[in-house]
C-alpha atoms as a PDB file:
ATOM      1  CA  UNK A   1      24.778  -3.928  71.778  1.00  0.00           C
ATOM      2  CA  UNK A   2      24.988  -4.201  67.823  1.00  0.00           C
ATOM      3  CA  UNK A   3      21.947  -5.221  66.020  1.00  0.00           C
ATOM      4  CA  UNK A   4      22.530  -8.521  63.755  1.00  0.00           C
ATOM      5  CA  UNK A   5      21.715  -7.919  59.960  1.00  0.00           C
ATOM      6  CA  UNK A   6      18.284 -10.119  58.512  1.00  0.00           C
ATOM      7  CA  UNK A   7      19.079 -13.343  57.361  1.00  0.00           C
ATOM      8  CA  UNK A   8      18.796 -13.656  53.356  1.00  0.00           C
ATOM      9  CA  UNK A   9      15.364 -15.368  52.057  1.00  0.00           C
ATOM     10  CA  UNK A  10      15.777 -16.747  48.941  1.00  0.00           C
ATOM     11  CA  UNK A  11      12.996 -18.655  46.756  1.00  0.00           C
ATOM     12  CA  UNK A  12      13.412 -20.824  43.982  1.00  0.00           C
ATOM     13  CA  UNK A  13      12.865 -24.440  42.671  1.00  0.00           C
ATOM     14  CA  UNK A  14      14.071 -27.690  43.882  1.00  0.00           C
ATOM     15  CA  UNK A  15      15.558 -29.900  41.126  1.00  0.00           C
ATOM     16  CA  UNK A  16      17.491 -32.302  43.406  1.00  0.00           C
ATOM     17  CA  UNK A  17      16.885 -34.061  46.651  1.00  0.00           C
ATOM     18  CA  UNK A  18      18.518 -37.542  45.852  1.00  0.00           C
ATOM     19  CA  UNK A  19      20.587 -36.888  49.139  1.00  0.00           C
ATOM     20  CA  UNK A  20      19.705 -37.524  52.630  1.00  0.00           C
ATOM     21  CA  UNK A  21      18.317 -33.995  54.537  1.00  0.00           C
ATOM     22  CA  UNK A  22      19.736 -32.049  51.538  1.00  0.00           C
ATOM     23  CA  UNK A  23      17.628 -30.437  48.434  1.00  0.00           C
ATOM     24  CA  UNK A  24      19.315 -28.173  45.802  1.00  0.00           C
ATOM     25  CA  UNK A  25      17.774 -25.135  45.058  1.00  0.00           C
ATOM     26  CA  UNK A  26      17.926 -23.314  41.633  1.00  0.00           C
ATOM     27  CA  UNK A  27      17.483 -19.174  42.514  1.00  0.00           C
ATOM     28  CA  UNK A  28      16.859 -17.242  39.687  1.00  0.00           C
ATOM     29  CA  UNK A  29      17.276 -13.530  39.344  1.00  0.00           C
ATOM     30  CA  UNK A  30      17.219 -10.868  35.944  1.00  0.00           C
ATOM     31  CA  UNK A  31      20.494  -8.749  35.344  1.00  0.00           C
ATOM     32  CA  UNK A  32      20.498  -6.524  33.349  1.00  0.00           C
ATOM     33  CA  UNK A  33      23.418  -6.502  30.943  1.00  0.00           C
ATOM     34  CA  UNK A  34      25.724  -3.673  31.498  1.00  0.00           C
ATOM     35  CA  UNK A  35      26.683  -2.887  27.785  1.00  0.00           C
ATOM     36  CA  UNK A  36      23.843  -4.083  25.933  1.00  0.00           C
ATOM     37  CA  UNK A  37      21.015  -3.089  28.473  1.00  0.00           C
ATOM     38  CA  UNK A  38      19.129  -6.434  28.001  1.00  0.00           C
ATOM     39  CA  UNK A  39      17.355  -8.883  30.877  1.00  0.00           C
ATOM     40  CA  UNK A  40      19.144 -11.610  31.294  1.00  0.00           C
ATOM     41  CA  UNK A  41      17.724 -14.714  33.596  1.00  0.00           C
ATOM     42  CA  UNK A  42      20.933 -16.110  35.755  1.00  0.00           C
ATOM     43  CA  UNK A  43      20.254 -18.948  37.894  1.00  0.00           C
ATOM     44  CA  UNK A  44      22.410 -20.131  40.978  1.00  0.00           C
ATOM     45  CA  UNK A  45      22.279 -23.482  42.427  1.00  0.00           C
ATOM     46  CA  UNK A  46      22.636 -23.855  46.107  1.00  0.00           C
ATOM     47  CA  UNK A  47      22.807 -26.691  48.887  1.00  0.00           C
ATOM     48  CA  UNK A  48      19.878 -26.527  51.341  1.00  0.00           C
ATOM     49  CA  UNK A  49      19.472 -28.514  54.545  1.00  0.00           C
ATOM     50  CA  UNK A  50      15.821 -29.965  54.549  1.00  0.00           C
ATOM     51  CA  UNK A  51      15.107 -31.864  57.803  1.00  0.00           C
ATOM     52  CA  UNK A  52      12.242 -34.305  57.546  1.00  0.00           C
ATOM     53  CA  UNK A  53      13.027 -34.419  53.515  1.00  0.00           C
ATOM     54  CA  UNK A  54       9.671 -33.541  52.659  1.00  0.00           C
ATOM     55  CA  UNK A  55      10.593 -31.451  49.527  1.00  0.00           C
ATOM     56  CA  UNK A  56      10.520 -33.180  46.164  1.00  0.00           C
ATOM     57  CA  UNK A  57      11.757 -32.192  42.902  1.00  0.00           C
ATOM     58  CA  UNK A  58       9.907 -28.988  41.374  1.00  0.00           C
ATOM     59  CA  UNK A  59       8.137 -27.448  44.688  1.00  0.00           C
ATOM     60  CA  UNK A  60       8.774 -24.242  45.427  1.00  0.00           C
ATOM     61  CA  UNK A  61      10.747 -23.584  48.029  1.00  0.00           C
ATOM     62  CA  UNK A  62      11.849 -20.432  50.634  1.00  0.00           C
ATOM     63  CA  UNK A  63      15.729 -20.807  52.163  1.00  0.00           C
ATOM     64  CA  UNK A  64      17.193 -18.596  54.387  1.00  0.00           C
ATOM     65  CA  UNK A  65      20.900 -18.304  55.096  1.00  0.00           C
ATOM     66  CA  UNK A  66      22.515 -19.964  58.390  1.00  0.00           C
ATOM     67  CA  UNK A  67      25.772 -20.891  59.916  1.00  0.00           C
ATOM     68  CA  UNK A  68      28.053 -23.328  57.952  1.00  0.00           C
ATOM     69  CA  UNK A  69      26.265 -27.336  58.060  1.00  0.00           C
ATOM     70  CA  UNK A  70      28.828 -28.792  56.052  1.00  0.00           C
ATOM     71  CA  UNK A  71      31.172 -28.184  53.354  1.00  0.00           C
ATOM     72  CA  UNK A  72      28.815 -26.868  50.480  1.00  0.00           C
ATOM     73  CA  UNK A  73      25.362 -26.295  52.666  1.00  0.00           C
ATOM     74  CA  UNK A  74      25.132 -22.849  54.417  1.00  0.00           C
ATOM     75  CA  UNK A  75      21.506 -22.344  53.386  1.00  0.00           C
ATOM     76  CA  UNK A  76      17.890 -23.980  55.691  1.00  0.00           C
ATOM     77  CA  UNK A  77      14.345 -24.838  53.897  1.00  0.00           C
ATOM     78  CA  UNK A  78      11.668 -22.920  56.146  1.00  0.00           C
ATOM     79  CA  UNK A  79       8.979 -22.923  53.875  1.00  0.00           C
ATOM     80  CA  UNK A  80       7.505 -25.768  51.242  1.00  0.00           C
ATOM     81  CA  UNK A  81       5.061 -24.988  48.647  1.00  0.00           C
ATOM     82  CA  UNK A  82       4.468 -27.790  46.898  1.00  0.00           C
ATOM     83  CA  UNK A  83       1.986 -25.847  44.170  1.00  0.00           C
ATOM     84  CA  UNK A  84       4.848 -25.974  41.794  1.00  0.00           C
ATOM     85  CA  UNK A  85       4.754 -30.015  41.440  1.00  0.00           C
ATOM     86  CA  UNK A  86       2.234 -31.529  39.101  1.00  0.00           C
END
């Protein structure tokens, strides 16, 4: 029998949850620049399913990939830090 490949964990910030059970995330990540060999910060948003909707905007926030929920949300809050909230 085959082993399954890891999910992906990805962290980032929340910096929407005005929907019911859904948060989206902003990943960030440094590329460097092929030609000019410089750092550049890209950020991603996805669509994360968050069950009790316990995150709020600016906590920190662990997803990790999972089967299609709906039309833009592949991706599942498993862990809420909310030290990045003031």
């Amino acid at each position: 029998m085959r082993e399954k490949m890891p999910k992906r964990i990805l962290e980032g910030v929340v910096t929407s949850n005005s929907r019911d059970k859904t948060v989206t995330v902003a990943v960030t990540r440094r590329v460097l620049h092929p030609r000019y060999k410089k750092y550049i910060n890209v950020i991603k948003k996805f669509h994360a399913h968050d069950e009790k909707n316990e995150c709020n905007v600016g906590d920190n926030v662990a997803i990790c990939e999972s089967s299609p929920i709906s039309k833009t949300k592949s991706w599942i809050v498993v862990k809420n830090s909310s030290e990045g909230s003031n």
